[in-house]
Each structure stands twice: as structure tokens, then as C-alpha cells.
C-alpha atoms as a PDB file:
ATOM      1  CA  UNK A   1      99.361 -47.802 125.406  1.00  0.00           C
ATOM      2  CA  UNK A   2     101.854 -47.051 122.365  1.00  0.00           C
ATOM      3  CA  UNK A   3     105.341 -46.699 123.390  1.00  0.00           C
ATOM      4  CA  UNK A   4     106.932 -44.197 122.187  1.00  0.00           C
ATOM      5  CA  UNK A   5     110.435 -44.296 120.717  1.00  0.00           C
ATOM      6  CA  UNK A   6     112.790 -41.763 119.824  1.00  0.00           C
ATOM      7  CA  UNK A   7     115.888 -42.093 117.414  1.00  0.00           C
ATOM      8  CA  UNK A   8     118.075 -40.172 117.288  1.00  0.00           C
ATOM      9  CA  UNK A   9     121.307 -40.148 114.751  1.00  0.00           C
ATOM     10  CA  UNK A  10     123.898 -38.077 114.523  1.00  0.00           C
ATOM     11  CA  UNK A  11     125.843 -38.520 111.365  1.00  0.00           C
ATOM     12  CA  UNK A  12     128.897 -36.082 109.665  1.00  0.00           C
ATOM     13  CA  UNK A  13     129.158 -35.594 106.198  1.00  0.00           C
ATOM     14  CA  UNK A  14     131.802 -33.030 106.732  1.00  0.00           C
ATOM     15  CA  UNK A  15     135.081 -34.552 105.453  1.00  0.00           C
ATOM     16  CA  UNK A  16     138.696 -33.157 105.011  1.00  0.00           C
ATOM     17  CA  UNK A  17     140.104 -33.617 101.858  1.00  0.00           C
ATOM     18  CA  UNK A  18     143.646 -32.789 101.519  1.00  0.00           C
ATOM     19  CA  UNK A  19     145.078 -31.770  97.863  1.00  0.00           C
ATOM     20  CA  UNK A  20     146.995 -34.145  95.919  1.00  0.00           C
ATOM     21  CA  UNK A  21     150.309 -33.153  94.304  1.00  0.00           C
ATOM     22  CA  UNK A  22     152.260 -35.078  91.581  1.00  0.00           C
ATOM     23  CA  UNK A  23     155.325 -33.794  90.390  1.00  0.00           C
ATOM     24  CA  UNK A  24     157.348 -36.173  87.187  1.00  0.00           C
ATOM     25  CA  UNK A  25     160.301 -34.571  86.563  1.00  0.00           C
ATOM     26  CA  UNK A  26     161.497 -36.594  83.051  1.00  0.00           C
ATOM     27  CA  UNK A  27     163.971 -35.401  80.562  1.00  0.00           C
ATOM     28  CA  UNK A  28     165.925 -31.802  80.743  1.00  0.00           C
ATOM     29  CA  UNK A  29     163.650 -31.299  83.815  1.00  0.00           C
ATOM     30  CA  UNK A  30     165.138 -34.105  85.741  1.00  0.00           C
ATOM     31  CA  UNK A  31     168.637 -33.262  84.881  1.00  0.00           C
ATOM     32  CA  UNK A  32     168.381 -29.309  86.019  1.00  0.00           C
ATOM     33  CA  UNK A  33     166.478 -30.724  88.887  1.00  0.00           C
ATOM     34  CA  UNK A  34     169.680 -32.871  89.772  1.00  0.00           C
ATOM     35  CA  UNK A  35     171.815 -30.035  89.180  1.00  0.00           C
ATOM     36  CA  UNK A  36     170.229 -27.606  91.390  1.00  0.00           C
ATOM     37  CA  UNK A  37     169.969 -29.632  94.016  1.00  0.00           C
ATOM     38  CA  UNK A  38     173.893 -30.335  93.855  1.00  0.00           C
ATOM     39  CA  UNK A  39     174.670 -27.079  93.292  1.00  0.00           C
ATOM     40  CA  UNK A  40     172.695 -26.013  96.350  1.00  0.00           C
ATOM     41  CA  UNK A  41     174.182 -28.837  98.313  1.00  0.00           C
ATOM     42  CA  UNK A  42     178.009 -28.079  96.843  1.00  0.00           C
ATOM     43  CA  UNK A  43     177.379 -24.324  97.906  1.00  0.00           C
ATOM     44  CA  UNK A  44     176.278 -24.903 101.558  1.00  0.00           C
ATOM     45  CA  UNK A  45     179.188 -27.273 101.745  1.00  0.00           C
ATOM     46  CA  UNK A  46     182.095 -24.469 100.602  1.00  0.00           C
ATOM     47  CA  UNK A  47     180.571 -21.638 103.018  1.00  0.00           C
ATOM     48  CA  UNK A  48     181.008 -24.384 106.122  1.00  0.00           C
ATOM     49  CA  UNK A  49     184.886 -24.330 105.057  1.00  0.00           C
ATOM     50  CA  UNK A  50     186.483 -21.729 107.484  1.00  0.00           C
ATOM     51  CA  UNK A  51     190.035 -20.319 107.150  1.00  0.00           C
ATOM     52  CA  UNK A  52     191.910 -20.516 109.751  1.00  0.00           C
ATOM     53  CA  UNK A  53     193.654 -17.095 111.249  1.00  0.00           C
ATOM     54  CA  UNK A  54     196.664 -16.860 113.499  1.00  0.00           C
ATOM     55  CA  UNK A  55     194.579 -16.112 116.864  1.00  0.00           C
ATOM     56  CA  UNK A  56     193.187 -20.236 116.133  1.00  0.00           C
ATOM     57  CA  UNK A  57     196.126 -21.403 115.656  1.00  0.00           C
ATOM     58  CA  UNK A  58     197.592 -19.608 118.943  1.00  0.00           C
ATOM     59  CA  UNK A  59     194.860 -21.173 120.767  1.00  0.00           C
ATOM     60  CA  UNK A  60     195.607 -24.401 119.550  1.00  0.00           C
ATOM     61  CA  UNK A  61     199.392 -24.297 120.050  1.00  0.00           C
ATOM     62  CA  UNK A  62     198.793 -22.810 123.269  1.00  0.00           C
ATOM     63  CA  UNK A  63     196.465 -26.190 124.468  1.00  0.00           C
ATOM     64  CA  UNK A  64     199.117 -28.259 123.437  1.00  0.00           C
ATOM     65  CA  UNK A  65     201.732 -26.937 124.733  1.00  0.00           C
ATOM     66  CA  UNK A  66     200.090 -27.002 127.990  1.00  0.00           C
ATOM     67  CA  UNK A  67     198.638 -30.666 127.248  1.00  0.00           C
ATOM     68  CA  UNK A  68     202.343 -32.126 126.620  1.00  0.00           C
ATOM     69  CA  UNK A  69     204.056 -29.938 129.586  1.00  0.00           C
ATOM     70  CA  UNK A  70     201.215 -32.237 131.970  1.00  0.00           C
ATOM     71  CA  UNK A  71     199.382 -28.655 132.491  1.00  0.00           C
ATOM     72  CA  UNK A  72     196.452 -29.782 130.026  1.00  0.00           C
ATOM     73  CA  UNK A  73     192.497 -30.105 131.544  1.00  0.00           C
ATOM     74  CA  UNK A  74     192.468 -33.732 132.763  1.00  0.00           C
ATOM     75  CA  UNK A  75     196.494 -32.926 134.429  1.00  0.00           C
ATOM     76  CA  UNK A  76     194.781 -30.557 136.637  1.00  0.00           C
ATOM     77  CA  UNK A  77     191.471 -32.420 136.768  1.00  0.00           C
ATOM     78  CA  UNK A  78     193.358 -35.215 138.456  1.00  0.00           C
ATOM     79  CA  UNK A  79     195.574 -32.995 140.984  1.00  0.00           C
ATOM     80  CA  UNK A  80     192.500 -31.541 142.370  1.00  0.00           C
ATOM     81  CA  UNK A  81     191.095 -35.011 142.507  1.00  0.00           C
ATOM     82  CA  UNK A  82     194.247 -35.883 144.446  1.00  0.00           C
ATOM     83  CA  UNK A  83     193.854 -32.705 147.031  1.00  0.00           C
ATOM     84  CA  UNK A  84     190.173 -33.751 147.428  1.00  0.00           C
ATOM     85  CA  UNK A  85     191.411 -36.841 148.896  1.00  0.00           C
ATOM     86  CA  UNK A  86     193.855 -35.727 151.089  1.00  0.00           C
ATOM     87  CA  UNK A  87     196.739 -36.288 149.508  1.00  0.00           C
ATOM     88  CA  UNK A  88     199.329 -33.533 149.360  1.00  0.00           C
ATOM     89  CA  UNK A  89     198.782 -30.876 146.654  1.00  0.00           C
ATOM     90  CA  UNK A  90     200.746 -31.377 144.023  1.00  0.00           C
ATOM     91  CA  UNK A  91     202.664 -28.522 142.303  1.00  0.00           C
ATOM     92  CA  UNK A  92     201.629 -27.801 138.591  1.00  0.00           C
ATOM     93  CA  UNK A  93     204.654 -28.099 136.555  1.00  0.00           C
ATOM     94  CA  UNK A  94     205.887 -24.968 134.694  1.00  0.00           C
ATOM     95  CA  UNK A  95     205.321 -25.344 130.573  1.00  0.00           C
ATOM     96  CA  UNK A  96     207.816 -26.660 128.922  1.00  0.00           C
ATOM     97  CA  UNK A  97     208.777 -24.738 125.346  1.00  0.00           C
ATOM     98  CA  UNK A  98     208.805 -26.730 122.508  1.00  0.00           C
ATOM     99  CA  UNK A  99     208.432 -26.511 118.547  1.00  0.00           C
ATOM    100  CA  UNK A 100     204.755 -26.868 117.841  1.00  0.00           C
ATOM    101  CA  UNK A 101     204.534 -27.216 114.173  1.00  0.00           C
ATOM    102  CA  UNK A 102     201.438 -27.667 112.284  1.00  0.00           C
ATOM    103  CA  UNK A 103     201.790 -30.175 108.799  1.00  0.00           C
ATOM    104  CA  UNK A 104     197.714 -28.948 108.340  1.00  0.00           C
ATOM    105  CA  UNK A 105     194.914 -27.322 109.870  1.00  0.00           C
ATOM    106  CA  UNK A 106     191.911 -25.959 108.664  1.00  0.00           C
ATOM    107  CA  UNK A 107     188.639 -25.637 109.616  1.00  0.00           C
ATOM    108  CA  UNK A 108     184.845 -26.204 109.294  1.00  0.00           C
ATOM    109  CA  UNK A 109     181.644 -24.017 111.152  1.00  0.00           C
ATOM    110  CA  UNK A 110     178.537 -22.253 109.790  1.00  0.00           C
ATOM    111  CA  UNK A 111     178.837 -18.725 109.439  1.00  0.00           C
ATOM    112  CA  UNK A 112     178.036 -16.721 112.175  1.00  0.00           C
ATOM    113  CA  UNK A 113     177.955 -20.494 114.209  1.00  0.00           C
ATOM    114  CA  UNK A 114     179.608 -20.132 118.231  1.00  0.00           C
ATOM    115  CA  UNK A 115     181.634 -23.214 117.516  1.00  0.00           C
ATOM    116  CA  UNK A 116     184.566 -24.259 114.925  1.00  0.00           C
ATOM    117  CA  UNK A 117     185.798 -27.228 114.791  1.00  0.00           C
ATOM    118  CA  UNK A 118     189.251 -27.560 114.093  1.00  0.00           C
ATOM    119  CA  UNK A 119     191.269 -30.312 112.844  1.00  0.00           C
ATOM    120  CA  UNK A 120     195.062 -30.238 113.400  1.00  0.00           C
ATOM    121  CA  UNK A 121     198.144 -32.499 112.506  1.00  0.00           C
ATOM    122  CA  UNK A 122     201.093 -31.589 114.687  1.00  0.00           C
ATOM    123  CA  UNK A 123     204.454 -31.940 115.087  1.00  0.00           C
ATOM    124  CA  UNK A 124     206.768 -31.343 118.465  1.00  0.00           C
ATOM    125  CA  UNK A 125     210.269 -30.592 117.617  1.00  0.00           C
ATOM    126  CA  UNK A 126     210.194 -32.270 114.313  1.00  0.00           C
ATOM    127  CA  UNK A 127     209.207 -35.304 115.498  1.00  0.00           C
ATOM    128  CA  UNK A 128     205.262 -36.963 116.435  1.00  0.00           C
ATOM    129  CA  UNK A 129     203.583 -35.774 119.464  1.00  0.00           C
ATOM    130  CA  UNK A 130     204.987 -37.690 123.214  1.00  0.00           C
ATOM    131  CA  UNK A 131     201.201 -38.800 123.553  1.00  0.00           C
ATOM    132  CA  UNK A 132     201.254 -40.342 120.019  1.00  0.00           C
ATOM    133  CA  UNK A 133     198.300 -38.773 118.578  1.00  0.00           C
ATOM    134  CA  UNK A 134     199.724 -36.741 115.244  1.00  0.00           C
ATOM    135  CA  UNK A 135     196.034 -35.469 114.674  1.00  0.00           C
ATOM    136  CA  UNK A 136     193.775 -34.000 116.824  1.00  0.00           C
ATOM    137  CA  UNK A 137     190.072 -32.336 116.499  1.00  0.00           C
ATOM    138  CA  UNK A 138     189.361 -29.600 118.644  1.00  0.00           C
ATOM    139  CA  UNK A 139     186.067 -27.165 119.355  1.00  0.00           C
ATOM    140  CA  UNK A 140     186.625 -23.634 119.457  1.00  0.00           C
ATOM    141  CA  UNK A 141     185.066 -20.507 119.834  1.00  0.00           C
ATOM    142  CA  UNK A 142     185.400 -16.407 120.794  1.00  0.00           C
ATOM    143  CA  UNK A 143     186.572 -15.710 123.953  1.00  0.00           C
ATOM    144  CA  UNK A 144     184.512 -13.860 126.370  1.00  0.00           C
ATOM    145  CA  UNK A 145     185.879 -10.494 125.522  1.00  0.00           C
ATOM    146  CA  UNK A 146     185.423 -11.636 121.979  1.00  0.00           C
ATOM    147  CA  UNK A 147     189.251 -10.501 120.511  1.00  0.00           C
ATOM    148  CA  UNK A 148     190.468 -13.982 119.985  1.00  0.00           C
ATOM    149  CA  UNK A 149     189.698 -17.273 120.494  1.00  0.00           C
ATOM    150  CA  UNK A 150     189.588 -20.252 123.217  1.00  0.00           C
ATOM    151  CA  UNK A 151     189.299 -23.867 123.054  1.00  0.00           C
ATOM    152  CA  UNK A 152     186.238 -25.235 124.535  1.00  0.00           C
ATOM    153  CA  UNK A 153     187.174 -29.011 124.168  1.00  0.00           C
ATOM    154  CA  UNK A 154     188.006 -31.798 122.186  1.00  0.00           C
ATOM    155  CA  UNK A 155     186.345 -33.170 119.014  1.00  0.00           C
ATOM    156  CA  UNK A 156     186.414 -36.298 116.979  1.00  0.00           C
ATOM    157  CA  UNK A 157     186.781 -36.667 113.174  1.00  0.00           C
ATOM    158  CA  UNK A 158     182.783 -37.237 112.581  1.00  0.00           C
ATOM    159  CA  UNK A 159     181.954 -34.413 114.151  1.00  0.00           C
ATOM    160  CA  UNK A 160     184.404 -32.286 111.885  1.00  0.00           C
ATOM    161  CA  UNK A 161     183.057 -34.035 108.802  1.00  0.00           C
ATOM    162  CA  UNK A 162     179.436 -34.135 109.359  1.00  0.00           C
ATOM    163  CA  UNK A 163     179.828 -30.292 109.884  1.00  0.00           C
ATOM    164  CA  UNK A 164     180.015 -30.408 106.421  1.00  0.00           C
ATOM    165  CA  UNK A 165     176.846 -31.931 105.514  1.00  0.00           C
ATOM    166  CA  UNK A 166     173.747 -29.105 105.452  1.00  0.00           C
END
């Protein structure tokens, strides 16, 4: 008796092709290329520059003032740390005045962004800052009522400079 035998082959001849784009940009075309891609680049670069208004630079005095009087966030960080362990609670010491001064400060955020970062070269009473650091980089943004501004923490010089890039 034949056998009987049964093939059966599935094949697709269904393939995606995607489309193939070449662009050669030589001569004038290259150079306004260039250019508009600068100019794009320069212009996203100037609107992340941010002036700097008198409620920032309250907010920032304000910080530092309470940072060199030993009222700043890690001060009180460690006291609780202290009454956490039994210790006796430790009184917060009243803020000292001094002459905040700033050499510079400016600026950089997106506009509209929630956070500025701020860099800031101080002097106390003429002279550099008691914890020796003359420049500092700080993140700010509204306060919750959203008439002036708070500090939300500390920054570092990359951060304020890669703001920049787009």
C-alpha cells in the first residue's frame, strides 16, 4: 500500500522595507546648516540665563546667615541627632548679624522650570566666609505661597553649568 505523504510549507514573502534617506549638505548648504544649528543652540543657551531679583538674593543671604550663626540644615540636623540619643537638647543659638555681601551672583533655569540654580560669591564683613568657601551653588525655587523664594539645597558647579547645555 502507497504511503501517503503530505508537505506542507509555509513560506513569507511579505518583507518590511524601510525608506532610505541621504542628506549631503556641501557648499553654502553646509555652512547655513552650521549656522542654524549654532544659532539654535546659542539661543536656548541665553533664555537658560536668569536674572536674579532681590527676593533670591534674600533667600540666599538669609541661608547664610543662618549657616555661619551654626543655625544652618546639618547644625540642626545634628542637635536632633544629639536629643535622639539622649543627650541633653541643645539650645539653637540666636543668628548672629553680619555683612553678607555678594562680589557676583546670577543665575541659570529653564523658563517656567521649578528649580534655579544659583551661583554666589560672598563676602562676610569684608572679609572670606568663616567656613572658607567664597563660592557657593545653591537650588532654589517659589515658596509654597508662591510670593518669594526658598532654598531647597545645595548645588555644585556642574550642575549650574550643564543647565546651560539644551
Amino acid at each position: 500500500m502507497p504511503s501517503l505523504r503530505a508537505r506542507i510549507s509555509v513560506t513569507s514573502t511579505y518583507t518590511l522595507n524601510m525608506a532610505e534617506y541621504s542628506f549631503q549638505l556641501r557648499g553654502w548648504y553646509a555652512i547655513l546648516g552650521v549656522a542654524a544649528l549654532l544659532g539654535f543652540f546659542g539661543l536656548e543657551m541665553y533664555l537658560r540665563v536668569r536674572t536674579v531679583d532681590e527676593g533670591m538674593q534674600d533667600a540666599v543671604r538669609e541661608r547664610l546667615l543662618n549657616e555661619y550663626s551654626g543655625r544652618g540644615p546639618r547644625d540642626l540636623a545634628r542637635i536632633v541627632e544629639k536629643a535622639r540619643e539622649g543627650e541633653p537638647i541643645e539650645v539653637v543659638p540666636e543668628v548672629v548679624q553680619r555683612d553678607v555681601q555678594f562680589k557676583s551672583i546670577s543665575a541659570h533655569g529653564k523658563i517656567g522650570g521649578r528649580i534655579i540654580l544659583v551661583r554666589v560669591e560672598a563676602t562676610v564683613n569684608g572679609v572670606s566666609p568663616p567656613d572658607g568657601r567664597p563660592v557657593r551653588y545653591f537650588q532654589l525655587s517659589r515658596n509654597f505661597r508662591g510670593d518669594g523664594w526658598m532654598i531647597v539645597g545645595e548645588s555644585d558647579s556642574y550642575s549650574y553649568y550643564r543647565l546651560l547645555v539644551p
